[in-house]
C-alpha atoms as a PDB file:
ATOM      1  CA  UNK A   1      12.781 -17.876  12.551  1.00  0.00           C
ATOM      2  CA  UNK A   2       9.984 -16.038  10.963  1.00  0.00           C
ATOM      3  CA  UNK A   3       7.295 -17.713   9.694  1.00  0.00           C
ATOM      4  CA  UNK A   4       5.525 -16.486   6.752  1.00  0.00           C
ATOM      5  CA  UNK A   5       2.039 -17.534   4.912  1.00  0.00           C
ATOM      6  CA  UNK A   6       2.439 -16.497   0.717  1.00  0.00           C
ATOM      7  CA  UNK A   7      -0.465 -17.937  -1.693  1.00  0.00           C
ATOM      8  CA  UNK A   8       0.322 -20.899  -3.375  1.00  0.00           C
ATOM      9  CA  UNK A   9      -0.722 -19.618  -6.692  1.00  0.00           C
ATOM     10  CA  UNK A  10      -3.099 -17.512  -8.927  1.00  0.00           C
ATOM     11  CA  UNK A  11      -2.309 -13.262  -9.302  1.00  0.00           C
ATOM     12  CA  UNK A  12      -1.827 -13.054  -5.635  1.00  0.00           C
ATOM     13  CA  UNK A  13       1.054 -15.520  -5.746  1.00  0.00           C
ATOM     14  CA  UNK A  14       2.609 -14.046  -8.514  1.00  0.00           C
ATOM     15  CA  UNK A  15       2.317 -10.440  -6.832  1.00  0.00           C
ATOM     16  CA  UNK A  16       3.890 -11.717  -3.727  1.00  0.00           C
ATOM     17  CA  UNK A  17       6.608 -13.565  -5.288  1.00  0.00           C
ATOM     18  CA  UNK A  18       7.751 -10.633  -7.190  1.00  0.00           C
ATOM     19  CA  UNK A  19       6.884  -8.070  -4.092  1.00  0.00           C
ATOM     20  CA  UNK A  20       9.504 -10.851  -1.747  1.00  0.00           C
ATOM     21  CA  UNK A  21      12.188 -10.984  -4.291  1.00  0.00           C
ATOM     22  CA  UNK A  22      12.313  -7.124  -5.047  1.00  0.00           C
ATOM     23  CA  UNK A  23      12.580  -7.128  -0.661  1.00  0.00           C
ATOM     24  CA  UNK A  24      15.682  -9.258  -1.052  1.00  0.00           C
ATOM     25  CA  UNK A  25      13.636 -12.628   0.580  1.00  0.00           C
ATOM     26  CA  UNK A  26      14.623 -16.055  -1.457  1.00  0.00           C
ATOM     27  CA  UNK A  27      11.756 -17.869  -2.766  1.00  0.00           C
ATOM     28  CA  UNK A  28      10.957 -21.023  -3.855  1.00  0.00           C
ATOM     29  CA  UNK A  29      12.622 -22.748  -6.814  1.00  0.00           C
ATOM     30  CA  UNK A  30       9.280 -24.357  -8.789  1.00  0.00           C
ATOM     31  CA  UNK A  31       5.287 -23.840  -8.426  1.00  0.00           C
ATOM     32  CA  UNK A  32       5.325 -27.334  -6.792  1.00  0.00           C
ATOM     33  CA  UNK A  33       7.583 -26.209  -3.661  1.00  0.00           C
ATOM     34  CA  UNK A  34       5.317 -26.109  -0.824  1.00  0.00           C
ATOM     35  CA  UNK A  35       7.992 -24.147   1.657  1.00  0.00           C
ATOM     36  CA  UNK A  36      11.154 -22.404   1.263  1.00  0.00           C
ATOM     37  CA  UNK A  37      13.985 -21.396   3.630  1.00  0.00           C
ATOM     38  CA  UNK A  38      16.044 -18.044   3.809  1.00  0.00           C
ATOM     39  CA  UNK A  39      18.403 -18.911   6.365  1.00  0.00           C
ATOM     40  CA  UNK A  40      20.221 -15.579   5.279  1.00  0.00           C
ATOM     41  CA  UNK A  41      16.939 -13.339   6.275  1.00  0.00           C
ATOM     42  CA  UNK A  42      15.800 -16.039   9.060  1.00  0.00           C
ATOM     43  CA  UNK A  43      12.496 -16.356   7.379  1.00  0.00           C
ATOM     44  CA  UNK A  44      10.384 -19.851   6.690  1.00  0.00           C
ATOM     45  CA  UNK A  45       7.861 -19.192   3.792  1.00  0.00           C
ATOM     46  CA  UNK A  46       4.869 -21.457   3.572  1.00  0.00           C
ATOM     47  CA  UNK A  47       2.787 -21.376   0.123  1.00  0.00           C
ATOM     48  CA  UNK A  48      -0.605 -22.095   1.099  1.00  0.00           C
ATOM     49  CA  UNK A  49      -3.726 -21.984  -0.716  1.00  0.00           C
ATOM     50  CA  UNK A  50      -4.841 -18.241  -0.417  1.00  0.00           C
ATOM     51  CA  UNK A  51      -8.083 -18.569   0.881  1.00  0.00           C
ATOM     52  CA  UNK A  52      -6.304 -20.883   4.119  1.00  0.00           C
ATOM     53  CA  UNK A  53      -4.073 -18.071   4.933  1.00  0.00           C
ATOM     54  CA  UNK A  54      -6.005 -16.174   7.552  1.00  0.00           C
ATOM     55  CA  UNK A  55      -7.093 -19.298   9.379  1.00  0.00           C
ATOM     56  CA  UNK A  56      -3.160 -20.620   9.965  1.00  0.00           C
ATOM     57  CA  UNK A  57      -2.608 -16.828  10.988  1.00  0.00           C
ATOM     58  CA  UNK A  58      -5.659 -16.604  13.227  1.00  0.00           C
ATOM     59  CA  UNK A  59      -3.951 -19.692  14.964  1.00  0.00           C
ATOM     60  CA  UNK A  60      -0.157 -18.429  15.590  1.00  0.00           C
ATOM     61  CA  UNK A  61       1.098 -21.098  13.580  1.00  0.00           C
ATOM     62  CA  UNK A  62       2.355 -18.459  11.324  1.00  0.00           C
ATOM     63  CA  UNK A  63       3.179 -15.419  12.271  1.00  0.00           C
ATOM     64  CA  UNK A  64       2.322 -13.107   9.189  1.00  0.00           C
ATOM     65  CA  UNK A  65       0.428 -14.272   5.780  1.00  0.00           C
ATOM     66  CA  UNK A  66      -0.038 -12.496   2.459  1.00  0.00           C
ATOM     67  CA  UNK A  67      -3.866 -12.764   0.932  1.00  0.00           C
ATOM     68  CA  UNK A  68      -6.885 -10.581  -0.215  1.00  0.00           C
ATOM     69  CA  UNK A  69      -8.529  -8.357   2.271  1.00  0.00           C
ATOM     70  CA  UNK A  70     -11.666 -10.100   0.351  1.00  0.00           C
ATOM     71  CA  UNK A  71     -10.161 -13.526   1.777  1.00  0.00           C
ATOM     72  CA  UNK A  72      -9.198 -12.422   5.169  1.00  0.00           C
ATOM     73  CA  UNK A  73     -12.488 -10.895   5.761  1.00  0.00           C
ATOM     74  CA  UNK A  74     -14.833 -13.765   4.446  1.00  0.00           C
ATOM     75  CA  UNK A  75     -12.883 -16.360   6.575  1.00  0.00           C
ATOM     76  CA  UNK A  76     -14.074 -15.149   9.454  1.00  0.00           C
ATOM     77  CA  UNK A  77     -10.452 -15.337  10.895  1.00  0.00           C
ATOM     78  CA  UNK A  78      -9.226 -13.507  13.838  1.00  0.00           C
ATOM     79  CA  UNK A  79      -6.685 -11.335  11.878  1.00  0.00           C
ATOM     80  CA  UNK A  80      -6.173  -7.782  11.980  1.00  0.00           C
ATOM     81  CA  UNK A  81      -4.816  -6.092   8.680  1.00  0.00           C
ATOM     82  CA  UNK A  82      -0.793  -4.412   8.876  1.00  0.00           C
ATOM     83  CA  UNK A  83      -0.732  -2.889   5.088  1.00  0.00           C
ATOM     84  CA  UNK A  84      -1.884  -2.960   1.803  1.00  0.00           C
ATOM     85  CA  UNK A  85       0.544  -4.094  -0.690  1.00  0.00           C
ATOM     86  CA  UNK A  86      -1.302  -2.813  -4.206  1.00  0.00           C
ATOM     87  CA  UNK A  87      -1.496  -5.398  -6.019  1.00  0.00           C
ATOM     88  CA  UNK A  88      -4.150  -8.372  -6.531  1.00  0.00           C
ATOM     89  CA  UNK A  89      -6.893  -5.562  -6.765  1.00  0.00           C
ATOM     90  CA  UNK A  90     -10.977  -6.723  -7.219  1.00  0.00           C
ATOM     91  CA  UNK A  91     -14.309  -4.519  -6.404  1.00  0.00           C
ATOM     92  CA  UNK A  92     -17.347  -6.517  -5.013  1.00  0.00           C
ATOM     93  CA  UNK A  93     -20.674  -5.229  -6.058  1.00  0.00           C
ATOM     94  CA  UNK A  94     -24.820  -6.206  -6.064  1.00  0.00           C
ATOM     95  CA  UNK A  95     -26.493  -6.516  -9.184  1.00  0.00           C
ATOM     96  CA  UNK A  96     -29.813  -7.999  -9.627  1.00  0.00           C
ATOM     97  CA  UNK A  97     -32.472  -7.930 -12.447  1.00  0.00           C
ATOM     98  CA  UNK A  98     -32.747  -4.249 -14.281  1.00  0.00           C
ATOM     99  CA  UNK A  99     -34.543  -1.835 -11.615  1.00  0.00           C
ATOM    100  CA  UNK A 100     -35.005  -4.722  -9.081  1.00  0.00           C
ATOM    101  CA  UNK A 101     -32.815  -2.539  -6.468  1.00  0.00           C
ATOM    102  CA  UNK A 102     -30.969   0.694  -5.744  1.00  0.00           C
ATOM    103  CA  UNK A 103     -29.306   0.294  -2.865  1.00  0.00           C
ATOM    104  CA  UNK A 104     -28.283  -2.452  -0.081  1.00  0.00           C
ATOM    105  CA  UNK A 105     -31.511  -1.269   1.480  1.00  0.00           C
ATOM    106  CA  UNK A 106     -33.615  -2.664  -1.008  1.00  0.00           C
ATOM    107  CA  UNK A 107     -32.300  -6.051   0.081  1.00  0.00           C
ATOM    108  CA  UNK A 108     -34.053  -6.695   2.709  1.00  0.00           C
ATOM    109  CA  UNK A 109     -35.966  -9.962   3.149  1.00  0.00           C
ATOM    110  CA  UNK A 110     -34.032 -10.765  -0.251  1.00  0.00           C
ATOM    111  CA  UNK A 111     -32.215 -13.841  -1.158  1.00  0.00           C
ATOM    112  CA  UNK A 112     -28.540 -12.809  -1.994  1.00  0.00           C
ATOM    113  CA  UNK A 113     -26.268 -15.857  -3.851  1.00  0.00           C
ATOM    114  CA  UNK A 114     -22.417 -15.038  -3.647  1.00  0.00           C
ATOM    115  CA  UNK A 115     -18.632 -17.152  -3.262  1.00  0.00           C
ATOM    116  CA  UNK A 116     -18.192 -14.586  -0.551  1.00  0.00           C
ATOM    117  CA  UNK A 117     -20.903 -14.999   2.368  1.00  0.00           C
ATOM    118  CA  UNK A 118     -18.286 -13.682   5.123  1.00  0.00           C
ATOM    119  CA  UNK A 119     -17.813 -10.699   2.878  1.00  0.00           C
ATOM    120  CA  UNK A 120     -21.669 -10.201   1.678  1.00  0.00           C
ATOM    121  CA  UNK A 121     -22.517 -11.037   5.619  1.00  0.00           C
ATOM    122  CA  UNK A 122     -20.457  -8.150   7.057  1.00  0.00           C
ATOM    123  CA  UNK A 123     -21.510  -5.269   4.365  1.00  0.00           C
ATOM    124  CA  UNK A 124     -25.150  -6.076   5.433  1.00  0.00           C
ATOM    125  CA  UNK A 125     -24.909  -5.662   9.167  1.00  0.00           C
ATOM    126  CA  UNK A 126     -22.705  -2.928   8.395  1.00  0.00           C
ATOM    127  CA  UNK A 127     -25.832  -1.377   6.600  1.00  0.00           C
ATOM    128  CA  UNK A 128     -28.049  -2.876   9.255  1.00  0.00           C
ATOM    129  CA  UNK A 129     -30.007  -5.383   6.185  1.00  0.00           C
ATOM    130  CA  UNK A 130     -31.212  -8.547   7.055  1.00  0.00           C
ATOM    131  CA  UNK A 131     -31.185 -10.859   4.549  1.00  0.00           C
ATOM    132  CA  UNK A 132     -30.909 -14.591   3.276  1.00  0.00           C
ATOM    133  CA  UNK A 133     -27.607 -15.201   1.641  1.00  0.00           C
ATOM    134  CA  UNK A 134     -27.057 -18.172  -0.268  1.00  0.00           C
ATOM    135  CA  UNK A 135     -23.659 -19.766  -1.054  1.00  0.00           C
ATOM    136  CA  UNK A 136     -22.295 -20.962  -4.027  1.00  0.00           C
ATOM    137  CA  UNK A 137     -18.811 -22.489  -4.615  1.00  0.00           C
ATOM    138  CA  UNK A 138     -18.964 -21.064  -8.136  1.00  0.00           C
ATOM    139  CA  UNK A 139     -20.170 -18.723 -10.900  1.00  0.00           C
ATOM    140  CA  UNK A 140     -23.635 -16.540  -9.298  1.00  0.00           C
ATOM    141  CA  UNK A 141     -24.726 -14.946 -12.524  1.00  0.00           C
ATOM    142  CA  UNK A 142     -27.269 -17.720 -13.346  1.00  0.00           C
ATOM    143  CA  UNK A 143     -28.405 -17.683  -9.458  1.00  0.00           C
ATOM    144  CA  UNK A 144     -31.342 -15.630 -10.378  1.00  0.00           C
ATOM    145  CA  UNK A 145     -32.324 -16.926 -13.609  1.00  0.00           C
ATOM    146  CA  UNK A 146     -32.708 -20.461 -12.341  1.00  0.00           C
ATOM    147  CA  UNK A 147     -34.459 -19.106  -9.136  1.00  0.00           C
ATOM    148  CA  UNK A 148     -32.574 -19.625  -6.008  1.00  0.00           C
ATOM    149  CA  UNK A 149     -31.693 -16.249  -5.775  1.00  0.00           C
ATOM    150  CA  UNK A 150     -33.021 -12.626  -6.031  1.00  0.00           C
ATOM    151  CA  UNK A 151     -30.012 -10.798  -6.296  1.00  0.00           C
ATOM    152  CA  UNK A 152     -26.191 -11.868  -6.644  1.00  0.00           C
ATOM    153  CA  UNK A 153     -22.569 -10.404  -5.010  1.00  0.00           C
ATOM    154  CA  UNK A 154     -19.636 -10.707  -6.829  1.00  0.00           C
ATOM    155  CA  UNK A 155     -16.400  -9.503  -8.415  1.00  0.00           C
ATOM    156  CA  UNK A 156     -17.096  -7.079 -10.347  1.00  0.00           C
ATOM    157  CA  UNK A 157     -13.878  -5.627 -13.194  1.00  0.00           C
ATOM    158  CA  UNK A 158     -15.951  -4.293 -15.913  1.00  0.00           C
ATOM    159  CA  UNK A 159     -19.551  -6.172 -15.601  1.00  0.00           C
ATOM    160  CA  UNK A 160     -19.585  -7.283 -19.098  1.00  0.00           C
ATOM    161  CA  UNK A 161     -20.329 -10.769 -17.618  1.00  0.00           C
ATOM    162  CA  UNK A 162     -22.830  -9.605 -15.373  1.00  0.00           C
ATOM    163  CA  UNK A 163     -24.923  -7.430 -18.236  1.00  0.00           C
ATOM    164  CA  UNK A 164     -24.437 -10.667 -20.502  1.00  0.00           C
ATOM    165  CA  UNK A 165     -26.595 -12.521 -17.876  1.00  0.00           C
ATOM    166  CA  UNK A 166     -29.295  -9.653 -17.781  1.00  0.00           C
ATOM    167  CA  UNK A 167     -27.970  -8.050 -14.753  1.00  0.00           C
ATOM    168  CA  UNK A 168     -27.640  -4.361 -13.937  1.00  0.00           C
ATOM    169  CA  UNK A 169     -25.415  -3.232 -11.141  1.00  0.00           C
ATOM    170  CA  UNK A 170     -26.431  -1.042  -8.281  1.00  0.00           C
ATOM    171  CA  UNK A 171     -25.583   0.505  -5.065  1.00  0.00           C
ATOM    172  CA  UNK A 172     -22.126   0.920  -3.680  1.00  0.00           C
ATOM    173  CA  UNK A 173     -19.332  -0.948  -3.907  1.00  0.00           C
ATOM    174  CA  UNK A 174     -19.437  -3.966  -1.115  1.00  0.00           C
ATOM    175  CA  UNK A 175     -15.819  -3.942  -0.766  1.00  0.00           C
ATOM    176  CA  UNK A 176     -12.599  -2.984  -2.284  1.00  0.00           C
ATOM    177  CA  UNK A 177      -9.885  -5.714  -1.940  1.00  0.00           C
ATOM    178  CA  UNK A 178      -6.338  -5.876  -2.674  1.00  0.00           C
ATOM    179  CA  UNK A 179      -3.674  -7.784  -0.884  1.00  0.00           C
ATOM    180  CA  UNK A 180      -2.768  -7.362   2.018  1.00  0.00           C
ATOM    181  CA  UNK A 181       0.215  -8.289   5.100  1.00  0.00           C
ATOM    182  CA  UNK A 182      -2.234  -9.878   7.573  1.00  0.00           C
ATOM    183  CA  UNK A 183      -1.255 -11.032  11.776  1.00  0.00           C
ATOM    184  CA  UNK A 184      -3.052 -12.086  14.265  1.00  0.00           C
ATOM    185  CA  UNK A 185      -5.302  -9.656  15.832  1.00  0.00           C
ATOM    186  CA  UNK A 186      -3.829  -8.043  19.055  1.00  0.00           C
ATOM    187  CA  UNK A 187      -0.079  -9.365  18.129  1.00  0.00           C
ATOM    188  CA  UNK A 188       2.841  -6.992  18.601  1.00  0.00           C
ATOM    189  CA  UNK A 189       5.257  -6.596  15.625  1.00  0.00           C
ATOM    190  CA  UNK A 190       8.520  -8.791  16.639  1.00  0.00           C
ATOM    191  CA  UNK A 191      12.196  -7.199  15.184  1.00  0.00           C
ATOM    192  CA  UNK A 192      12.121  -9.846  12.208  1.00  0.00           C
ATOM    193  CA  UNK A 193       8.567  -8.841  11.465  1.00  0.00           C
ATOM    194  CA  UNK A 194       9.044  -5.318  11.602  1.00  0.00           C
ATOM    195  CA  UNK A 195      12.379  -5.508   9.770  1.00  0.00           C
ATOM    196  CA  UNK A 196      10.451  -7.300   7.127  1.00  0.00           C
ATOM    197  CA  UNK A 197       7.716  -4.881   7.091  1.00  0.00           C
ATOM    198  CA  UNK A 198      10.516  -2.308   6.764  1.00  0.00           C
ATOM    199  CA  UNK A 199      11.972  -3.698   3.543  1.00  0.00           C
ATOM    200  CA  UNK A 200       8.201  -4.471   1.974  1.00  0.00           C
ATOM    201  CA  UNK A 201       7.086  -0.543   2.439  1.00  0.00           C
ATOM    202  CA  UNK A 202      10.280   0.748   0.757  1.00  0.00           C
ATOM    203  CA  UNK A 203       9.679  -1.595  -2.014  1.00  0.00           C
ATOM    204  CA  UNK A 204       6.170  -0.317  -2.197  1.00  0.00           C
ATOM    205  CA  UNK A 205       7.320   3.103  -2.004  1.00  0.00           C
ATOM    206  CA  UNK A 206       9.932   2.790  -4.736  1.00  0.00           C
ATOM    207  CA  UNK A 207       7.451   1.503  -7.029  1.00  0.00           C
ATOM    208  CA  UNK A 208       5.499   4.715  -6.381  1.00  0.00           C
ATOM    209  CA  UNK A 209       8.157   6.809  -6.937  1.00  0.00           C
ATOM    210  CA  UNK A 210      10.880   7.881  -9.667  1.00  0.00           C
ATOM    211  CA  UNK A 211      14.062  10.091  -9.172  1.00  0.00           C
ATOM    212  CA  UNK A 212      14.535  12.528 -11.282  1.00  0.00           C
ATOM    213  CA  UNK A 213      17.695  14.235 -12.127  1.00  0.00           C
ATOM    214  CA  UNK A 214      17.779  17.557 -14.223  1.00  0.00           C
ATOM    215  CA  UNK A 215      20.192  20.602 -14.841  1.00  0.00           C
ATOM    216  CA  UNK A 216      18.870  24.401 -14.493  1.00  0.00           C
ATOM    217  CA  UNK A 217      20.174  27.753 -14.247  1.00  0.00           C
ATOM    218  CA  UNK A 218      20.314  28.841 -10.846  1.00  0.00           C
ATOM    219  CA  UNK A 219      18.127  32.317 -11.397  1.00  0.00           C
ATOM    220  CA  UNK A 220      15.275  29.357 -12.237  1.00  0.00           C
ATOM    221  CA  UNK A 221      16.074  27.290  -9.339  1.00  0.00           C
ATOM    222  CA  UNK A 222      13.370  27.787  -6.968  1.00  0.00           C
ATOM    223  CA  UNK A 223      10.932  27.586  -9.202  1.00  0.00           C
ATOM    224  CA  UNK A 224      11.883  24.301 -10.539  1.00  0.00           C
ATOM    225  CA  UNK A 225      12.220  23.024  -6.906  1.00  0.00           C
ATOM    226  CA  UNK A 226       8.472  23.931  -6.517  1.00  0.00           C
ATOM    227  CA  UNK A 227       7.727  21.314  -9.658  1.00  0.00           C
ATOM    228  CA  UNK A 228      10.069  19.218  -8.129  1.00  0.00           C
ATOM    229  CA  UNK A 229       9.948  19.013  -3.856  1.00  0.00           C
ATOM    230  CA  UNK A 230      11.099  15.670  -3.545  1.00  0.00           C
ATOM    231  CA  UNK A 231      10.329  13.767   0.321  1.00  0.00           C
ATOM    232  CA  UNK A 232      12.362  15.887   2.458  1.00  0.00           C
ATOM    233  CA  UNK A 233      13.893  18.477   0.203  1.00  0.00           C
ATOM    234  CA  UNK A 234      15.889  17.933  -3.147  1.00  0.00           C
ATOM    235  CA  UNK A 235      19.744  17.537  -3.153  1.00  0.00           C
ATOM    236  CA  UNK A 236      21.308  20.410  -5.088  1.00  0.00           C
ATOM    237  CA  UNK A 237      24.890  20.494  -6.714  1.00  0.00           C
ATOM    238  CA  UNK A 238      26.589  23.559  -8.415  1.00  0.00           C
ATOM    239  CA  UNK A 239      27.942  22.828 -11.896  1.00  0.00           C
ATOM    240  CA  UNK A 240      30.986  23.145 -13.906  1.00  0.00           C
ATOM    241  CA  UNK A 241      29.656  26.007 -15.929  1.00  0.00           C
ATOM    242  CA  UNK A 242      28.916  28.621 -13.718  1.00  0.00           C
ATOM    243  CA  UNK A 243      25.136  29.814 -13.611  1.00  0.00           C
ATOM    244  CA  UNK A 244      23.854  25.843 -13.508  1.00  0.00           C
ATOM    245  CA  UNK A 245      23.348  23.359 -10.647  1.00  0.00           C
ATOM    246  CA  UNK A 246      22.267  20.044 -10.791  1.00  0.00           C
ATOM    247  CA  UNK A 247      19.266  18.758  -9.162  1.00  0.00           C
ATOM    248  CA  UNK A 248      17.991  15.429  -7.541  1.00  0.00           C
ATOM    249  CA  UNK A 249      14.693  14.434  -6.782  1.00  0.00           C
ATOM    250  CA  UNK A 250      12.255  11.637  -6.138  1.00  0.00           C
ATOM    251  CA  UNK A 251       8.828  12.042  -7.999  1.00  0.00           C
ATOM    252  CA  UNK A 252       5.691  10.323  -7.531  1.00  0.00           C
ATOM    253  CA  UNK A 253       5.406   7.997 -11.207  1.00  0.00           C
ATOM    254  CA  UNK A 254       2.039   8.555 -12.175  1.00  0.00           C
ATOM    255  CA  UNK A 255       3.071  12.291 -12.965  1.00  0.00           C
ATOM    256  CA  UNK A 256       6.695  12.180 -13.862  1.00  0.00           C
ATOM    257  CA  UNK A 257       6.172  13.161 -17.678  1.00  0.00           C
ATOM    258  CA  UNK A 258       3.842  16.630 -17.346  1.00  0.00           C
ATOM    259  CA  UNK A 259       6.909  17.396 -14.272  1.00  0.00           C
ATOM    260  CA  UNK A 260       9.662  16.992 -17.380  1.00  0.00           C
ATOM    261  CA  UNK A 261       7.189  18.583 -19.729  1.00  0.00           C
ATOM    262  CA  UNK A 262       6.928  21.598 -17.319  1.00  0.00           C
ATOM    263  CA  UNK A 263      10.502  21.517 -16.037  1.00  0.00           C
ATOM    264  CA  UNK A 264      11.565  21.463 -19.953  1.00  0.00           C
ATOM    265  CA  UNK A 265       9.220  24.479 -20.316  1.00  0.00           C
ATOM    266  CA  UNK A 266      10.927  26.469 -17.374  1.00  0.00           C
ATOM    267  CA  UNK A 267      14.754  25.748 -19.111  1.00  0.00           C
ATOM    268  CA  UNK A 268      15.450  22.822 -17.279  1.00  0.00           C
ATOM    269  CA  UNK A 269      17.688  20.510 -19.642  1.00  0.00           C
ATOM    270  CA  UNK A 270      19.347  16.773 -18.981  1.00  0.00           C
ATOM    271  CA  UNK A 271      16.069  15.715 -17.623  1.00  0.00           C
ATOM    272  CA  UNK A 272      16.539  12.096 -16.608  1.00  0.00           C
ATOM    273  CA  UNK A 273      13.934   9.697 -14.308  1.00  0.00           C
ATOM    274  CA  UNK A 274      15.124   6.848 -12.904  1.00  0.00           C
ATOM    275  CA  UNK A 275      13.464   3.463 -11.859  1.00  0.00           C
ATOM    276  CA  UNK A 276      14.575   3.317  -7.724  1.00  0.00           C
ATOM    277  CA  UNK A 277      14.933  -0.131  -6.662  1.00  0.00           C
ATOM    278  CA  UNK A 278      14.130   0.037  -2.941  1.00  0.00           C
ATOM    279  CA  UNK A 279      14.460   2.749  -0.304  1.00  0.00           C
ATOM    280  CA  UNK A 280      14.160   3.741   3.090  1.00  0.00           C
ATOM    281  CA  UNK A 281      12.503   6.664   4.305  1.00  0.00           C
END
């Protein structure tokens, strides 16, 4: 049986739940349920807290885990990264006193305070910058103002609560995290792994896309296919009334409406999307 890590609460549980259910994988009945059983799918779900996930990985106690790539990266954990799954998104950034630095760089010999040394600790030898980080279980923005820090590393959404301490950002962004399907590094994918894997990317991908149905006349055809490609090629049917066929399509969301606006402006008509449940391609 398959043995799977999921965070035990928080956004990332909630984003996992949903992702599992929409894959057809039971989960648990209640918050409080610390493993659940699909005996159907022959997977054993663990809900651990997320930060623990990549350790119990690392060890081949569990076979696969869902976490942040912020989390699996600051533990330190021998785990290698299999996907992202788009959800659970957070940017890491510096910020420090206004004009203090520009870049990493300017770090150097500095005193950094951040909840994510592994993270912080990687992005500087990355950028070849030594410098003293100091940890915190908690909050950083007051790090600098009560002195036990010269700069801070955090999540950063819209640094409102940054700026309210008197910080400014600067440099790059340390990381970009989002969760992700994590294994053990050097692992092979086993059938019930890659079966689940399967089922997770065309959940992923029919979240991306739509499909869209429309009617046109057949002298507009290829032009309308050209709005509308689809993955391999669209399916096209000829209709009752003579002149009109009926095409199929999938279509990436985030521009379905100006592809109806500009199929409606070519003479398309009976423009319908559709939400698409799950898929393989």
């Amino acid at each position: 049986m398959l043995r799977v890590a999921l965070p035990n609460k928080g956004a990332l549980s909630d984003g996992a739940n949903e992702l599992f259910r929409e894959a057809g994988y039971r989960q648990r009945r209640t918050n409080r349920d610390l493993t659940a059983v699909d005996s159907v799918n022959g997977v054993e779900f663990f809900y651990l807290r997320p930060g623990d996930i990549a350790t119990y990985v690392a060890s081949g106690d569990l076979d696969i885990g869902v976490t942040g790539r912020d989390l699996a990266l600051d533990s330190g954990a021998d785990v290698e990264e299999v996907i992202g799954l788009g959800f659970g998104r957070s940017t890491f950034r510096f910020a420090g006193a206004p004009g203090m630095a520009a870049t990493a760089s300017d770090l150097a010999g500095k005193r950094i305070a951040t909840s994510y040394a592994g993270v912080v600790r990687a992005h500087l030898e990355e950028q070849g910058v030594e410098a003293e980080i100091v940890s915190l279980a908690g909050a950083v923005e007051n790090a600098i103002a009560l002195g036990v820090a010269d700069a801070v590393a955090d999540v950063v959404e819209t640094g409102t609560t940054l700026r309210q301490a008197g910080l400014e950002i600067f440099g790059a962004p340390i990381l970009k995290s989002e969760a992700v399907l994590i294994r053990k590094a050097g692992n092979d994918d086993s059938e019930a792994s890659e079966l689940l894997l399967r089922r997770l990317k065309g959940v992923l991908v029919a979240r991306t896309y739509v499909m869209l149905a429309y009617d046109v006349k057949a002298e507009l055809l290829e032009k309308a296919v050209d709005l509308t490609p689809g993955i391999e090629s669209p399916t096209v049917s000829p209709l009752h009334s003579e002149g009109w066929v009926a095409v199929q399509a999938m279509c990436k969301r985030d521009t379905i409406h100006q592809i109806m606006d500009d199929l409606y402006e070519l003479g398309a008509r009976g423009i319908l999307a559709t939400d698409i449940g799950a898929c393989r391609l």
